[in-house]
C-alpha atoms as a PDB file:
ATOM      1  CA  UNK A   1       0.000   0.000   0.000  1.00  0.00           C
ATOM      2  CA  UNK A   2       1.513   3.638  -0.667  1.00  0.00           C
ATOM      3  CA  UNK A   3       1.945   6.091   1.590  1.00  0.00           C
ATOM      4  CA  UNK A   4       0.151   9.468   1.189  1.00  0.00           C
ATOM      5  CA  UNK A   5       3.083  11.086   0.276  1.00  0.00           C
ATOM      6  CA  UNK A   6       3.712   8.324  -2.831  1.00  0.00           C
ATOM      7  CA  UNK A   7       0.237   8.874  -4.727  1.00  0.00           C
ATOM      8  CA  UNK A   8      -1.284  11.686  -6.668  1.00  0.00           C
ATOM      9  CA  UNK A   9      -5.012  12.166  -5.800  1.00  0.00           C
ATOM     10  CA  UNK A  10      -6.885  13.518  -9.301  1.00  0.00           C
ATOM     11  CA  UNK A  11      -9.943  14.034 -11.240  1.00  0.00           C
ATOM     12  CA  UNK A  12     -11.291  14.026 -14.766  1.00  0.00           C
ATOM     13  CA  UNK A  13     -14.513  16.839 -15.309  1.00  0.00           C
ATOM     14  CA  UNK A  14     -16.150  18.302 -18.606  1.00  0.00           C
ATOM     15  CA  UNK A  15     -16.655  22.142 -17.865  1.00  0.00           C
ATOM     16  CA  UNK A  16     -20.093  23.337 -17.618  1.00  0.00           C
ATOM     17  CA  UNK A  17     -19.887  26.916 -17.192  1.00  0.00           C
ATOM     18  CA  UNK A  18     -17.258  27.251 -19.727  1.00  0.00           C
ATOM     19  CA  UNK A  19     -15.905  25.564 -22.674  1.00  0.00           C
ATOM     20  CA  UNK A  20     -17.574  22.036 -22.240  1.00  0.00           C
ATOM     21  CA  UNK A  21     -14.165  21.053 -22.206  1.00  0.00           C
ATOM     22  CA  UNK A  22     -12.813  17.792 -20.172  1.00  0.00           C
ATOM     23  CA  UNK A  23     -10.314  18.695 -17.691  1.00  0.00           C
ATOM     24  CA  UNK A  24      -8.082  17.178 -15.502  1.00  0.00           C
ATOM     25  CA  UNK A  25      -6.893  18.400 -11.705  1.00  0.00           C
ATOM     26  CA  UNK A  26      -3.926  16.718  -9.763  1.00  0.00           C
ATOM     27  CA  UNK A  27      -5.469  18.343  -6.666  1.00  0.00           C
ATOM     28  CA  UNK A  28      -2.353  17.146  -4.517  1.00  0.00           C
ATOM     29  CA  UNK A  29       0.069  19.361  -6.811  1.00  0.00           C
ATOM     30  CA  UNK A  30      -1.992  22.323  -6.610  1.00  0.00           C
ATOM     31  CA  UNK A  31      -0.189  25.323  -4.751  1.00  0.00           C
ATOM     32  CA  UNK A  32      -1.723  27.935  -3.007  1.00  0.00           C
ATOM     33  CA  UNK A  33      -2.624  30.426  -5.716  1.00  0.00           C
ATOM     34  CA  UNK A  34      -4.197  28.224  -7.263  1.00  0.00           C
ATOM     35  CA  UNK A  35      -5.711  25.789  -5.212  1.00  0.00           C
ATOM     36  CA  UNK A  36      -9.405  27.347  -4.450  1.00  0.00           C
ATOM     37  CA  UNK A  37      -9.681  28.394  -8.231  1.00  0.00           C
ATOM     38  CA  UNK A  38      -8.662  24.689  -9.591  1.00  0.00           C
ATOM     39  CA  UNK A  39     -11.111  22.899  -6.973  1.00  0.00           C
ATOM     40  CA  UNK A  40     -13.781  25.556  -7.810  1.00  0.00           C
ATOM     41  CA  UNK A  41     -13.808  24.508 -11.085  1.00  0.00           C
ATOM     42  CA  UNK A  42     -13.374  21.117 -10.472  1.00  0.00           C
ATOM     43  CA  UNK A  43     -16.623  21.440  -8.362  1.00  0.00           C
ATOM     44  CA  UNK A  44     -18.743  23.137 -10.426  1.00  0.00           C
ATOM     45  CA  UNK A  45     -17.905  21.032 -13.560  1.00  0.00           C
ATOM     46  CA  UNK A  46     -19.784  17.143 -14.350  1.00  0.00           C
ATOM     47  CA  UNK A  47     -18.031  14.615 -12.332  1.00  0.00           C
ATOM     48  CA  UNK A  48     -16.518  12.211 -15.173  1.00  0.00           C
ATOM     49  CA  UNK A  49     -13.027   9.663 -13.702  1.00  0.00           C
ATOM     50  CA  UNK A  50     -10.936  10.698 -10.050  1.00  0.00           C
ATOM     51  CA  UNK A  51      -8.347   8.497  -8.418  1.00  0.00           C
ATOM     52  CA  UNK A  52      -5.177   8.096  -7.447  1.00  0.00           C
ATOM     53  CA  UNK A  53      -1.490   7.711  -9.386  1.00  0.00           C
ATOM     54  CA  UNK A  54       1.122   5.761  -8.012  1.00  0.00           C
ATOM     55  CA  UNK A  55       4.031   8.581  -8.142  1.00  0.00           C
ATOM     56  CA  UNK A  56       6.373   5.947  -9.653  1.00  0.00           C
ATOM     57  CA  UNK A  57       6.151   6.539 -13.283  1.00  0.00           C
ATOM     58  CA  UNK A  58       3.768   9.668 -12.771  1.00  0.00           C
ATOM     59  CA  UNK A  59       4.513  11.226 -15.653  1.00  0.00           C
ATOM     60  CA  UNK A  60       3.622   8.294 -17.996  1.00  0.00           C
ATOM     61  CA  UNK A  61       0.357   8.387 -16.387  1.00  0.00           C
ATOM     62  CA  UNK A  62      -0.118  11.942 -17.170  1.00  0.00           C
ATOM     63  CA  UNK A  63       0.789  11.297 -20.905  1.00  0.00           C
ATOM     64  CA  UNK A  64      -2.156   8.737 -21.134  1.00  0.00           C
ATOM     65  CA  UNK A  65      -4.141  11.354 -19.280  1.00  0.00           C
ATOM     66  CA  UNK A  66      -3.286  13.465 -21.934  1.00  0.00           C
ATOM     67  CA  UNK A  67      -4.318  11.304 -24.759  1.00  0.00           C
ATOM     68  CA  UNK A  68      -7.743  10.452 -23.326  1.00  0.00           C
ATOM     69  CA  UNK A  69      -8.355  14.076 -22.433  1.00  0.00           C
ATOM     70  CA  UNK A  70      -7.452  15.013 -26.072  1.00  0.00           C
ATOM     71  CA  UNK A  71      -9.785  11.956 -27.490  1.00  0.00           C
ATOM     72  CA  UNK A  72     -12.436  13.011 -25.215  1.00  0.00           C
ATOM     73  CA  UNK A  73     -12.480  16.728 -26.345  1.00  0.00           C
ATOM     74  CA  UNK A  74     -12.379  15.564 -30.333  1.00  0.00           C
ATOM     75  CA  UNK A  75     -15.792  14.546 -29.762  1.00  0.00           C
ATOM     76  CA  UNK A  76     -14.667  10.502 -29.326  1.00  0.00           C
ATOM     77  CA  UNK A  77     -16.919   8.896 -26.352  1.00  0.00           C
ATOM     78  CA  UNK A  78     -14.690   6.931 -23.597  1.00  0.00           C
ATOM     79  CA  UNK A  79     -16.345   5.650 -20.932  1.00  0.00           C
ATOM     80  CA  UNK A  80     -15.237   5.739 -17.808  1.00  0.00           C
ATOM     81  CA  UNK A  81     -14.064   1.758 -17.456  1.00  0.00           C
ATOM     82  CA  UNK A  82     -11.988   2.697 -20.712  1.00  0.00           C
ATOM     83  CA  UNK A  83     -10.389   5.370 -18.923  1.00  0.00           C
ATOM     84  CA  UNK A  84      -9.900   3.135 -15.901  1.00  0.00           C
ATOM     85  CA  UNK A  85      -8.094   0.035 -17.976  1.00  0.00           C
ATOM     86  CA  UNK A  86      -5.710   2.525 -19.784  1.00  0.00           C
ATOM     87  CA  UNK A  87      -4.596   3.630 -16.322  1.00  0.00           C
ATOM     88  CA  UNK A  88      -4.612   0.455 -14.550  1.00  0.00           C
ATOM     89  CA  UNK A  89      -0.669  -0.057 -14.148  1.00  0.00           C
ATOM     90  CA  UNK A  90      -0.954   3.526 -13.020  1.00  0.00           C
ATOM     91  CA  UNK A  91      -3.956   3.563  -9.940  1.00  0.00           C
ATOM     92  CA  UNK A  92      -2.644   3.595  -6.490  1.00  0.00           C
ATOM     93  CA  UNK A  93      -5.121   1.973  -3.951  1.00  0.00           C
ATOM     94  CA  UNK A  94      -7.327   5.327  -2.574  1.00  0.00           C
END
């Protein structure tokens, strides 16, 4: 099991006072300037994927992020469970 400090806590939204747009947050990486703005968006967006990333190999994770995000916003429909298996090496236990 990892440790707080080993796993990156995130989540997947469309925008629905703005663009329509899906989004991602990696709330744990959020500093204090931004933190209220990214979470208030977050909030008031549609819930769509959240979890957490093992922080061993993080960056690979974000890459397939990414991907899907760009996929997502072309229009193509993922569904969640999609999302989920193209991440699964990635997921740390919540």
């Amino acid at each position: 099991m990892a440790f707080e400090s080993e796993k990156t806590m995130f989540e997947v939204y469309r925008e629905t006072a703005y663009s329509g747009r899906y989004r991602v947050v990696y709330f744990t990486e959020l500093q204090d300037h931004n933190k209220e703005t990214e979470i208030n968006h977050a909030m008031a967006g549609e819930h769509y994927f959240d979890g957490f990333l093992k922080n061993y190999r993080k960056e690979d994770a974000k890459q397939i992020i990414d991907s899907l995000l760009a996929r997502l916003n072309a229009g193509e429909k993922i569904p969640p469970e999609a999302f989920a298996e193209a991440l699964a090496d990635h997921l740390a236990d919540s």
